[in-house]
ModelCIF file with pLDDT and N, C-alpha, C, O atoms, coordinates in Angstrom:
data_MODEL
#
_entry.id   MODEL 
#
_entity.id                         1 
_entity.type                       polymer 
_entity.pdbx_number_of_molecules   1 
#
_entity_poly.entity_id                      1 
_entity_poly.type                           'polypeptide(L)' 
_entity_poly.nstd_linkage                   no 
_entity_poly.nstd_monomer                   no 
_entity_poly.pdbx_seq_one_letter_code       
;(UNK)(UNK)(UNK)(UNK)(UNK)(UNK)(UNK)(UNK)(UNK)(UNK)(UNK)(UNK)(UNK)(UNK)(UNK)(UNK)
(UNK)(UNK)(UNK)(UNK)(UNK)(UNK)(UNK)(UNK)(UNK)(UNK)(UNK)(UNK)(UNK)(UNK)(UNK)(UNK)
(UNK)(UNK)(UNK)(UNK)(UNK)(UNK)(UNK)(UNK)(UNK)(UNK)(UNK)(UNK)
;
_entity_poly.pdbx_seq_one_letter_code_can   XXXXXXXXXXXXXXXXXXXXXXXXXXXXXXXXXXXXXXXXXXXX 
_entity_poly.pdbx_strand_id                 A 
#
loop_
_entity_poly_seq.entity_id 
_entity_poly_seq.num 
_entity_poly_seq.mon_id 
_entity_poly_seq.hetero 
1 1  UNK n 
1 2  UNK n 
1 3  UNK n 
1 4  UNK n 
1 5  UNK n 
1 6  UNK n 
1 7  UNK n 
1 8  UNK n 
1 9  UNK n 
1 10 UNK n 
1 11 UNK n 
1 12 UNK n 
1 13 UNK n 
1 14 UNK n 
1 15 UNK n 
1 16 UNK n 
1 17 UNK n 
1 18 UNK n 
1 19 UNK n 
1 20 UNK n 
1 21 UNK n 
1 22 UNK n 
1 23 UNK n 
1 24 UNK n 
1 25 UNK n 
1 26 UNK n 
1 27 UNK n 
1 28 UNK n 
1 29 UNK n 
1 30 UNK n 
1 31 UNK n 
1 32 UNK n 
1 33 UNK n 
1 34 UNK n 
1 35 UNK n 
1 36 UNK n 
1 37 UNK n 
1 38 UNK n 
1 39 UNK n 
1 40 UNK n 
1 41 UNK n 
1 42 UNK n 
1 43 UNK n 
1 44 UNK n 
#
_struct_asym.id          A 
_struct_asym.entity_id   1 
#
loop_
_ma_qa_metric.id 
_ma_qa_metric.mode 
_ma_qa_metric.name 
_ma_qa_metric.software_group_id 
_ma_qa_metric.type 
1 global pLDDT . pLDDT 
2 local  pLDDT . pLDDT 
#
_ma_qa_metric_global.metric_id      1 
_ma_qa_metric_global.metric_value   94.05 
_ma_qa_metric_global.model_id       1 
_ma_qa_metric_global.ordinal_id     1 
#
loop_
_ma_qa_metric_local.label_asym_id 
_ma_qa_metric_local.label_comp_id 
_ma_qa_metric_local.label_seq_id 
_ma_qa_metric_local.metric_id 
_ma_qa_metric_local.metric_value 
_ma_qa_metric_local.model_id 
_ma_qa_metric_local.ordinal_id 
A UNK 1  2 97.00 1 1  
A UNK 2  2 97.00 1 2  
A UNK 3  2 95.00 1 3  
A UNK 4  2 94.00 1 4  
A UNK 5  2 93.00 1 5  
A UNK 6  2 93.00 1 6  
A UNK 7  2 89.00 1 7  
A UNK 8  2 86.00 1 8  
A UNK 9  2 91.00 1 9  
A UNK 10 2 92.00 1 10 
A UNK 11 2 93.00 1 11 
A UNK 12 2 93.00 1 12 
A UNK 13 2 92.00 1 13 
A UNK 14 2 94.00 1 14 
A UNK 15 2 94.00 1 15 
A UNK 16 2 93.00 1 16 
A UNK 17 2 95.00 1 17 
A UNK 18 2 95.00 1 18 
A UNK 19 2 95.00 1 19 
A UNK 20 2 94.00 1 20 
A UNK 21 2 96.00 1 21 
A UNK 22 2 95.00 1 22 
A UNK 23 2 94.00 1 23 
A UNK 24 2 94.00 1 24 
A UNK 25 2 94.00 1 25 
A UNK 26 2 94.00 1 26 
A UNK 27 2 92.00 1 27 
A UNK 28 2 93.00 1 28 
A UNK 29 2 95.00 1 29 
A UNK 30 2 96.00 1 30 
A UNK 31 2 97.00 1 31 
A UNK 32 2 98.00 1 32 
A UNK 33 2 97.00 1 33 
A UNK 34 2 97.00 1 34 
A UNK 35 2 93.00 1 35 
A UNK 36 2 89.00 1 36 
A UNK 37 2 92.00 1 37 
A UNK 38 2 94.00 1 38 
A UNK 39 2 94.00 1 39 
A UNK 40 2 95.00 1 40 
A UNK 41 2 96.00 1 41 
A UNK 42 2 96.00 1 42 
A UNK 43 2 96.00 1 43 
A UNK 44 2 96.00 1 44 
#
loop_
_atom_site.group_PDB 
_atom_site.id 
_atom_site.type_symbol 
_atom_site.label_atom_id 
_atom_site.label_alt_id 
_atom_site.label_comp_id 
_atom_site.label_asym_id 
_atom_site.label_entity_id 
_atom_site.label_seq_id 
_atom_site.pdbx_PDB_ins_code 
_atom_site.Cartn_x 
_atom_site.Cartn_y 
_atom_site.Cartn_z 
_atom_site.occupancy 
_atom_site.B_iso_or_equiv 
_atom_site.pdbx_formal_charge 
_atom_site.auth_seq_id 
_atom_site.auth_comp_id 
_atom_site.auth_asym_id 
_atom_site.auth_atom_id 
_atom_site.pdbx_PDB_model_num 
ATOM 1   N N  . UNK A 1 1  ? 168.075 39.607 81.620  1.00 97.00 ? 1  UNK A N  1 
ATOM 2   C CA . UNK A 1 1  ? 168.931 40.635 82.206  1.00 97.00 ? 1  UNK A CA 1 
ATOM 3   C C  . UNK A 1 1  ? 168.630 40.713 83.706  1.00 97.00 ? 1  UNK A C  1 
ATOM 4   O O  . UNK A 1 1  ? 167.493 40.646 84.174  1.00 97.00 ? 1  UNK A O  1 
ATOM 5   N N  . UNK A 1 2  ? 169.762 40.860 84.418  1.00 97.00 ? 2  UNK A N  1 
ATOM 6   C CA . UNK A 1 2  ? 169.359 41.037 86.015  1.00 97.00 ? 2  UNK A CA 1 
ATOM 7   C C  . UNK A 1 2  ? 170.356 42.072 86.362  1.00 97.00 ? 2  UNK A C  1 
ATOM 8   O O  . UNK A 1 2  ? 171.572 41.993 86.189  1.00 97.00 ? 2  UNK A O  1 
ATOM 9   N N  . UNK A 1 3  ? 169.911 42.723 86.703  1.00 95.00 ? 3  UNK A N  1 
ATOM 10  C CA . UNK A 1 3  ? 170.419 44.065 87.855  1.00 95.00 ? 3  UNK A CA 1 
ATOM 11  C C  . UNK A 1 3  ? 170.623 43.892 88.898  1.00 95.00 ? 3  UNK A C  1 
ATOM 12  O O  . UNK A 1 3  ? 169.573 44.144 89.488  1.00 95.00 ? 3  UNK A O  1 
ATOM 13  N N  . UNK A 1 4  ? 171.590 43.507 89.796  1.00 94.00 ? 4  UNK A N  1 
ATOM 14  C CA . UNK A 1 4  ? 171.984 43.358 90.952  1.00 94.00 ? 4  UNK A CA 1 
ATOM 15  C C  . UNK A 1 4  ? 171.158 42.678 91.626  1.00 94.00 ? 4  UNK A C  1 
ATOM 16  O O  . UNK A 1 4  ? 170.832 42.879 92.796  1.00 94.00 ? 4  UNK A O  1 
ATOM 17  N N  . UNK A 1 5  ? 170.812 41.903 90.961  1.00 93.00 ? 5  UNK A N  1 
ATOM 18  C CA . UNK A 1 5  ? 169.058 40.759 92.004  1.00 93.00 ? 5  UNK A CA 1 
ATOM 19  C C  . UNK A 1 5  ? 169.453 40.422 93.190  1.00 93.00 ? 5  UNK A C  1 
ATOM 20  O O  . UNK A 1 5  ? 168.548 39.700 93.611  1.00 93.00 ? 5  UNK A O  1 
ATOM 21  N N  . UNK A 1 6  ? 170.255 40.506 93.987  1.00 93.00 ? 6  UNK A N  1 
ATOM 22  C CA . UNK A 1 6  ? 170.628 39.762 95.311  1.00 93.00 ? 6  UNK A CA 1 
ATOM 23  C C  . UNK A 1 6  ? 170.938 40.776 96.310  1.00 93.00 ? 6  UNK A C  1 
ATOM 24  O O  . UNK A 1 6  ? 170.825 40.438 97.488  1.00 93.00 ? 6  UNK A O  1 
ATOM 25  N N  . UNK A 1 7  ? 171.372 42.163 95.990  1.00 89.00 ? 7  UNK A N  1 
ATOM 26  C CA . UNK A 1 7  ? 171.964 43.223 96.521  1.00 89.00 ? 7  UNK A CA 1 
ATOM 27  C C  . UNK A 1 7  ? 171.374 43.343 97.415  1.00 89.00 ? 7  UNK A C  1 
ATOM 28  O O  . UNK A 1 7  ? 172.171 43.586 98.322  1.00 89.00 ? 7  UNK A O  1 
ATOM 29  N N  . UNK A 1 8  ? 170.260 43.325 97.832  1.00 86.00 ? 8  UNK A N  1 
ATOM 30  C CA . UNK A 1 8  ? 169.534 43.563 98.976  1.00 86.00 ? 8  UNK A CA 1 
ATOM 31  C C  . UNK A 1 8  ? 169.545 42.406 99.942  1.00 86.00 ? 8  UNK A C  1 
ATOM 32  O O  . UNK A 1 8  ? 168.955 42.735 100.971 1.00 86.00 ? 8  UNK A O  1 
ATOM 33  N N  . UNK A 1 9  ? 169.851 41.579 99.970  1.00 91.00 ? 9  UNK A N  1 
ATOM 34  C CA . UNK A 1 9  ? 169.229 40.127 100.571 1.00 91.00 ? 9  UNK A CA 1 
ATOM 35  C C  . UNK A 1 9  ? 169.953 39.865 101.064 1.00 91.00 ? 9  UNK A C  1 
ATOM 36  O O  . UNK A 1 9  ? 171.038 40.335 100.720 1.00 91.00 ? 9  UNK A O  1 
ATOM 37  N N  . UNK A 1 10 ? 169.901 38.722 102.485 1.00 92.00 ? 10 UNK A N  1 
ATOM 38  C CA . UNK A 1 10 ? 170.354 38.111 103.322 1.00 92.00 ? 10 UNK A CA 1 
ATOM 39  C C  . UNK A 1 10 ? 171.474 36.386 102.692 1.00 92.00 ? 10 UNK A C  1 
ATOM 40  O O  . UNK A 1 10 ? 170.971 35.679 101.818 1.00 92.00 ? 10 UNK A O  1 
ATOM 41  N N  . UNK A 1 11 ? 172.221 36.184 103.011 1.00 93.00 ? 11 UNK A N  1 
ATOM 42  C CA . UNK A 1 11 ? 172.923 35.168 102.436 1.00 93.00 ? 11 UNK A CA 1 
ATOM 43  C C  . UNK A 1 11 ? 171.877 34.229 101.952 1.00 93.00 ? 11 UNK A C  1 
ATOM 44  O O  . UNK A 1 11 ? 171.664 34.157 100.742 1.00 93.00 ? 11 UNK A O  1 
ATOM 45  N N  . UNK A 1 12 ? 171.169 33.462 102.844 1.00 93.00 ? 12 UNK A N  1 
ATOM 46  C CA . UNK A 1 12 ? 170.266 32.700 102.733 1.00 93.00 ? 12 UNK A CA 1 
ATOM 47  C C  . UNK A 1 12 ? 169.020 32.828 101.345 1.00 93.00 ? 12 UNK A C  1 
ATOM 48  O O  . UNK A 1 12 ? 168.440 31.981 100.665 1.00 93.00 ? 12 UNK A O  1 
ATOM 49  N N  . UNK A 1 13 ? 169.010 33.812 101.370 1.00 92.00 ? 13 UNK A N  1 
ATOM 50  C CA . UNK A 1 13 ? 167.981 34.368 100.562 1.00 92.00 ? 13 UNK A CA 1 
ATOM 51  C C  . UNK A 1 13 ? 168.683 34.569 98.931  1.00 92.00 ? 13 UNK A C  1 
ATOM 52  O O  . UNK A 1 13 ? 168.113 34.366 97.859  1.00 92.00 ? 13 UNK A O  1 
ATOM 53  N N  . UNK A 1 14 ? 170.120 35.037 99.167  1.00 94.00 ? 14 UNK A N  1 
ATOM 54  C CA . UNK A 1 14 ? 170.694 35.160 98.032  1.00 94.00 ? 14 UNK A CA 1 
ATOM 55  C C  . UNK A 1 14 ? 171.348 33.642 97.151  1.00 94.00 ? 14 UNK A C  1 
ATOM 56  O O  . UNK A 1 14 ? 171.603 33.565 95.949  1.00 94.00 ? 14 UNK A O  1 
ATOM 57  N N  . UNK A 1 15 ? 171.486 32.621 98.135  1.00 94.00 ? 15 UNK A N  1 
ATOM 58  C CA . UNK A 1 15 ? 171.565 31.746 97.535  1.00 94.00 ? 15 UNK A CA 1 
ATOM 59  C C  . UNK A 1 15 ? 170.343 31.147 97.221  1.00 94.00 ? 15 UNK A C  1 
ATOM 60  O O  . UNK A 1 15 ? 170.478 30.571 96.142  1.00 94.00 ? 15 UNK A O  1 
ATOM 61  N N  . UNK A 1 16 ? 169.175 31.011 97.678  1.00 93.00 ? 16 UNK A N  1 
ATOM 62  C CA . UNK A 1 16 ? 167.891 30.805 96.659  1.00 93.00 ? 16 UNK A CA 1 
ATOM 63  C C  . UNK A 1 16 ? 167.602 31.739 95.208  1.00 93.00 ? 16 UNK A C  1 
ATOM 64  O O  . UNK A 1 16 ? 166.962 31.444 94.198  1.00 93.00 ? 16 UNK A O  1 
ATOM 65  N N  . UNK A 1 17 ? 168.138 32.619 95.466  1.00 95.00 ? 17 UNK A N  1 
ATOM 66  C CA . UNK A 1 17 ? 167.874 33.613 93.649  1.00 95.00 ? 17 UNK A CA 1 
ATOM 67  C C  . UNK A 1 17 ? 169.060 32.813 93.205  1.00 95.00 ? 17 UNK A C  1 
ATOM 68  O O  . UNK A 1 17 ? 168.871 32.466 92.040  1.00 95.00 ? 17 UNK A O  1 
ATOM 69  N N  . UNK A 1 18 ? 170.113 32.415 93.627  1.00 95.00 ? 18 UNK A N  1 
ATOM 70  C CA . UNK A 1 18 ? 171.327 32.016 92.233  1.00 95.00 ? 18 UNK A CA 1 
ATOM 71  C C  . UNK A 1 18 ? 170.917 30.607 92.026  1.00 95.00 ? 18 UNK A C  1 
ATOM 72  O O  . UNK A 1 18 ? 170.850 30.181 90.873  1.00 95.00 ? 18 UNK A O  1 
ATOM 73  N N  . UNK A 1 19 ? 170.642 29.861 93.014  1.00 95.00 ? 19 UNK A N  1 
ATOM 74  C CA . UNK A 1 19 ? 169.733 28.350 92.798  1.00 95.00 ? 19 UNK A CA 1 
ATOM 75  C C  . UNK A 1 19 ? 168.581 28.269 91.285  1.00 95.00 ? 19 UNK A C  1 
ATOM 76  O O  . UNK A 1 19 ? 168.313 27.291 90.588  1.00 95.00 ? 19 UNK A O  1 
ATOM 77  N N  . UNK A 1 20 ? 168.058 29.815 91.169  1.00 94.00 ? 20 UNK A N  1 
ATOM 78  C CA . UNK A 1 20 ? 167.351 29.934 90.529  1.00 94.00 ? 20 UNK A CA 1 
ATOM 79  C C  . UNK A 1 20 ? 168.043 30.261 89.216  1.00 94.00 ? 20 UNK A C  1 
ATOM 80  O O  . UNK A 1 20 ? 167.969 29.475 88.271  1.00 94.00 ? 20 UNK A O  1 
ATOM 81  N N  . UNK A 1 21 ? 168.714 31.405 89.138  1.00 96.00 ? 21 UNK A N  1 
ATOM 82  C CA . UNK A 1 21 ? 169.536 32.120 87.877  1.00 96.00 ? 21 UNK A CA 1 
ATOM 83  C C  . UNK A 1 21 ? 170.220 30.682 87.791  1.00 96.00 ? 21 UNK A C  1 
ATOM 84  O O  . UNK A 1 21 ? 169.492 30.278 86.884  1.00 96.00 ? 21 UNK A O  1 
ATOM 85  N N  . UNK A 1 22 ? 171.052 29.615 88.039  1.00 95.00 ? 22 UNK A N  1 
ATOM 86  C CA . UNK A 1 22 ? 171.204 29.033 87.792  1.00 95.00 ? 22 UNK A CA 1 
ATOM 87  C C  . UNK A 1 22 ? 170.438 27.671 87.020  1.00 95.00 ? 22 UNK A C  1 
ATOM 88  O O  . UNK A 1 22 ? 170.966 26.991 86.140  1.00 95.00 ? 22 UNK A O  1 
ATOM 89  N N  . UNK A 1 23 ? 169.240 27.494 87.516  1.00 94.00 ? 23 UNK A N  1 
ATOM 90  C CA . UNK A 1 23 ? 168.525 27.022 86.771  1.00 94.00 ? 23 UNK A CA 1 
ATOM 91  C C  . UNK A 1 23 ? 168.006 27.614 85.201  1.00 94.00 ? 23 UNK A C  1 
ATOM 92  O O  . UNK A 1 23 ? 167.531 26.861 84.351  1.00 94.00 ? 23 UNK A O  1 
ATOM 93  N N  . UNK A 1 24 ? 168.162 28.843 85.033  1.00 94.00 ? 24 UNK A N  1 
ATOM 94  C CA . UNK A 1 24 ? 167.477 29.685 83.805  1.00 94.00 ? 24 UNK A CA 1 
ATOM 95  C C  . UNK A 1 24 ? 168.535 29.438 82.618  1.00 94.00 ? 24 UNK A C  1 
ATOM 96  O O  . UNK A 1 24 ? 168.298 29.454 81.410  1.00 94.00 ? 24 UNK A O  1 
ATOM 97  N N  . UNK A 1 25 ? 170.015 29.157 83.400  1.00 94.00 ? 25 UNK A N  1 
ATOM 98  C CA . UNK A 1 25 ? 171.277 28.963 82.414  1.00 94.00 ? 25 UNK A CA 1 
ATOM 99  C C  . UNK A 1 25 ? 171.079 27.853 82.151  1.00 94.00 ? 25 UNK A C  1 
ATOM 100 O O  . UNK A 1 25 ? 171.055 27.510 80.969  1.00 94.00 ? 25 UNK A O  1 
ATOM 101 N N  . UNK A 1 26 ? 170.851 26.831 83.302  1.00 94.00 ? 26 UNK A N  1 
ATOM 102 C CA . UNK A 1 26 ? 170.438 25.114 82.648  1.00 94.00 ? 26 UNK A CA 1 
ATOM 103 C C  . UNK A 1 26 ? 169.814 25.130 81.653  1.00 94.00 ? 26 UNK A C  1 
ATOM 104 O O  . UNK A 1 26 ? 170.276 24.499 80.702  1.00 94.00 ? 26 UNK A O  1 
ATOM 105 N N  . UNK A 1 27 ? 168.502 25.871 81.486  1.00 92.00 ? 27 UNK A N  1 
ATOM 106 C CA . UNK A 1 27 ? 167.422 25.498 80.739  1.00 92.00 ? 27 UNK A CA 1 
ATOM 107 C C  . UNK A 1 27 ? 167.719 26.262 79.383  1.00 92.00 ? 27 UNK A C  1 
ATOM 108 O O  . UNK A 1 27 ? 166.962 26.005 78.447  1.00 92.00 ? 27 UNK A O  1 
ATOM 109 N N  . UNK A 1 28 ? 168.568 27.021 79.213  1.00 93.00 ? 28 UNK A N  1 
ATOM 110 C CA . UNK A 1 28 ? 169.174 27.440 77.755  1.00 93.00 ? 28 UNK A CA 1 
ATOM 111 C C  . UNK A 1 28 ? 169.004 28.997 77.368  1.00 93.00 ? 28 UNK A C  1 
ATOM 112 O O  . UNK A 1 28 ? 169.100 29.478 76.239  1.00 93.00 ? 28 UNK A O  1 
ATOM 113 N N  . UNK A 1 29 ? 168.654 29.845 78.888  1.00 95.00 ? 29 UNK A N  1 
ATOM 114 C CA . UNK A 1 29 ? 168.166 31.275 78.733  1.00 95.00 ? 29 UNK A CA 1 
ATOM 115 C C  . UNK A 1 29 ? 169.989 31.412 78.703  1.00 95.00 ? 29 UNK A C  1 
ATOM 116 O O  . UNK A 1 29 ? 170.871 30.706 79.191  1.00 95.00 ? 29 UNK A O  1 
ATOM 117 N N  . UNK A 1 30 ? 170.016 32.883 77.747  1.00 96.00 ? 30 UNK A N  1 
ATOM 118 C CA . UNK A 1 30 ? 171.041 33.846 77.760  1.00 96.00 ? 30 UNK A CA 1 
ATOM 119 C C  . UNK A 1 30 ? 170.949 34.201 79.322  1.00 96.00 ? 30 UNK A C  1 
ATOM 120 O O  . UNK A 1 30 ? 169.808 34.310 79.773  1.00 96.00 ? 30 UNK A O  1 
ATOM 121 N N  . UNK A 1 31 ? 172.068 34.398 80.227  1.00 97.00 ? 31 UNK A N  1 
ATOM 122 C CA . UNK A 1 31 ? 172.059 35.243 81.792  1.00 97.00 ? 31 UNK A CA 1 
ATOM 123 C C  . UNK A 1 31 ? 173.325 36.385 81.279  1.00 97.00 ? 31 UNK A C  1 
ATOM 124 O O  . UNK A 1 31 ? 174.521 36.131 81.142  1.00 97.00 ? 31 UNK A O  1 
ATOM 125 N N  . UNK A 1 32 ? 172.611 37.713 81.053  1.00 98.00 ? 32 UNK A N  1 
ATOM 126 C CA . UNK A 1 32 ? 173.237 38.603 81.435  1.00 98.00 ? 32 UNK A CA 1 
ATOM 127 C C  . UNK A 1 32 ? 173.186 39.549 82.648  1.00 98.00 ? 32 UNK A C  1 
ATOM 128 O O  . UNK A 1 32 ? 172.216 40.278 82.857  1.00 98.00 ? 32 UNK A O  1 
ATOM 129 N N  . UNK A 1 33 ? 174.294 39.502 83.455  1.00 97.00 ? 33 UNK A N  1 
ATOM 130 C CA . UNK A 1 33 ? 173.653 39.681 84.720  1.00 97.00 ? 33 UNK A CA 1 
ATOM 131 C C  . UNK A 1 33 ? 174.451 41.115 85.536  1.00 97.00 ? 33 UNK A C  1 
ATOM 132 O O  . UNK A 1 33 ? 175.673 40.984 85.608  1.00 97.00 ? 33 UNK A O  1 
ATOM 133 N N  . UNK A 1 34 ? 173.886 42.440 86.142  1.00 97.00 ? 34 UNK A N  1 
ATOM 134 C CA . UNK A 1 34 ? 175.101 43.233 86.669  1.00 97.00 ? 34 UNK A CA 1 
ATOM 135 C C  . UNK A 1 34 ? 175.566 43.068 88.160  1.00 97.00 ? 34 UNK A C  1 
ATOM 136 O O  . UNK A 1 34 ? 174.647 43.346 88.929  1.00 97.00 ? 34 UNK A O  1 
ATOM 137 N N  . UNK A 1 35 ? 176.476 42.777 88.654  1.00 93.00 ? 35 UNK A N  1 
ATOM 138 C CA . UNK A 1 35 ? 177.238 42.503 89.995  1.00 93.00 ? 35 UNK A CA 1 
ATOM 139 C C  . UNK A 1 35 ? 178.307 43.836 90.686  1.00 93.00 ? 35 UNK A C  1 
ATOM 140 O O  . UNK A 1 35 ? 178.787 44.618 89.866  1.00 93.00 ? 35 UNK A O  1 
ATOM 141 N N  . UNK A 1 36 ? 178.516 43.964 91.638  1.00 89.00 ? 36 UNK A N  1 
ATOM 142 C CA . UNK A 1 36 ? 179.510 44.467 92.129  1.00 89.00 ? 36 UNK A CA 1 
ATOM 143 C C  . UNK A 1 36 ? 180.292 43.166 93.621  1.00 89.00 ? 36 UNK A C  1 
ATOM 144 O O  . UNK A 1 36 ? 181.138 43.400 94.484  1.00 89.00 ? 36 UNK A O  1 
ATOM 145 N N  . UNK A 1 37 ? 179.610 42.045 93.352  1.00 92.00 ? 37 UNK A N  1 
ATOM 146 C CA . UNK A 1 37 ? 179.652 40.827 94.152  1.00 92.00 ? 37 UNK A CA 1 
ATOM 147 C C  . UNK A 1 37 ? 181.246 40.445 93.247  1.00 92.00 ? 37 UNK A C  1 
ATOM 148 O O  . UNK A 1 37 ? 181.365 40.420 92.022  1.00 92.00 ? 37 UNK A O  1 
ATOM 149 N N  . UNK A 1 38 ? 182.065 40.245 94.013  1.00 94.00 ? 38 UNK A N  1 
ATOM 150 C CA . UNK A 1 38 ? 183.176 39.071 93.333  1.00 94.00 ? 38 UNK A CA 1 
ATOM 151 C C  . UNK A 1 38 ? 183.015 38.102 93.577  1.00 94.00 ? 38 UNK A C  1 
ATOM 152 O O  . UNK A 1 38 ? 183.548 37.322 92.787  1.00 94.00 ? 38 UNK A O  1 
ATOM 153 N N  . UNK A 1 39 ? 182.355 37.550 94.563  1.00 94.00 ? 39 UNK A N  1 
ATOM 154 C CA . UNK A 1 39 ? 182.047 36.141 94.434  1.00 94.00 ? 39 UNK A CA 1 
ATOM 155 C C  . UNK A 1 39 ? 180.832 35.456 94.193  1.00 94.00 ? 39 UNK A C  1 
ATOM 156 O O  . UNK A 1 39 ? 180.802 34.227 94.145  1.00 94.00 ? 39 UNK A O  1 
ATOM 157 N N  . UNK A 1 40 ? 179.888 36.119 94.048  1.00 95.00 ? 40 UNK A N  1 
ATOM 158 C CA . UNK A 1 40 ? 178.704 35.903 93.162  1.00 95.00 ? 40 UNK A CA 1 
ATOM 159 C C  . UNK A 1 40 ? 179.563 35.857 91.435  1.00 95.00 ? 40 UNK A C  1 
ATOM 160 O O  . UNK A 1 40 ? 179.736 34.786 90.853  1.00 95.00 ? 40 UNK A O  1 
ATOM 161 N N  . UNK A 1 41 ? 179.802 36.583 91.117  1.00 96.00 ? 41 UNK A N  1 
ATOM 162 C CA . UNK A 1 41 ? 180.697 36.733 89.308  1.00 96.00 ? 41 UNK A CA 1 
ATOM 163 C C  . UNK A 1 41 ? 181.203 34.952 89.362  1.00 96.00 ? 41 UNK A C  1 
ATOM 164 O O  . UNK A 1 41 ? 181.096 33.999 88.589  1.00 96.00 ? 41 UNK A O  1 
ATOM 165 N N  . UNK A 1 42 ? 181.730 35.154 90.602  1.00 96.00 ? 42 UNK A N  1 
ATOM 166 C CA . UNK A 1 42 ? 182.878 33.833 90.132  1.00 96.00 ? 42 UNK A CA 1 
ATOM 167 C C  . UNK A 1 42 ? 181.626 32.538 90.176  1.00 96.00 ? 42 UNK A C  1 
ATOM 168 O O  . UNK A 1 42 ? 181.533 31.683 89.296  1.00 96.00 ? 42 UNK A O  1 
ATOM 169 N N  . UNK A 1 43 ? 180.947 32.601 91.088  1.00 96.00 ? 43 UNK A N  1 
ATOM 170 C CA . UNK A 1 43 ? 179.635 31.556 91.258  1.00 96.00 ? 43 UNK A CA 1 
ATOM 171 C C  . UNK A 1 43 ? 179.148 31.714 89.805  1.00 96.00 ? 43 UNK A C  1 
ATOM 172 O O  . UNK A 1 43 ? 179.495 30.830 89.021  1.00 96.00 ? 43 UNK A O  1 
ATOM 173 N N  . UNK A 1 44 ? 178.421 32.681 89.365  1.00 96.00 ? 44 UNK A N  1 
ATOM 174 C CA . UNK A 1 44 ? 177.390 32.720 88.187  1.00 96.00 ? 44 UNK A CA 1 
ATOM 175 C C  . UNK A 1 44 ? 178.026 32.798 86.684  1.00 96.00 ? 44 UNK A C  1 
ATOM 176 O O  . UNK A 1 44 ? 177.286 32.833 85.701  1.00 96.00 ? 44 UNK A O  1 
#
């Protein structure tokens, strides 16, 4: 579960956490995740 993990962060910074959440979906974790990002949603 992730709660707005990026909300705070600088672009740069926010694409290293989805580099990551993206890796957790590779590896076969459930990602339930909360956004108010529309284009983070559409990314993740």
């Amino acid at each position: 579960f992730l709660d707005e993990p990026t909300a705070s962060l600088d672009p740069s910074a926010t694409r290293e956490i989805e580099t990551v959440i993206r890796a957790f979906d590779a590896a076969g974790t459930k990602i339930v995740m909360a956004t108010h990002n529309l284009g983070q949603a559409r990314r993740l």
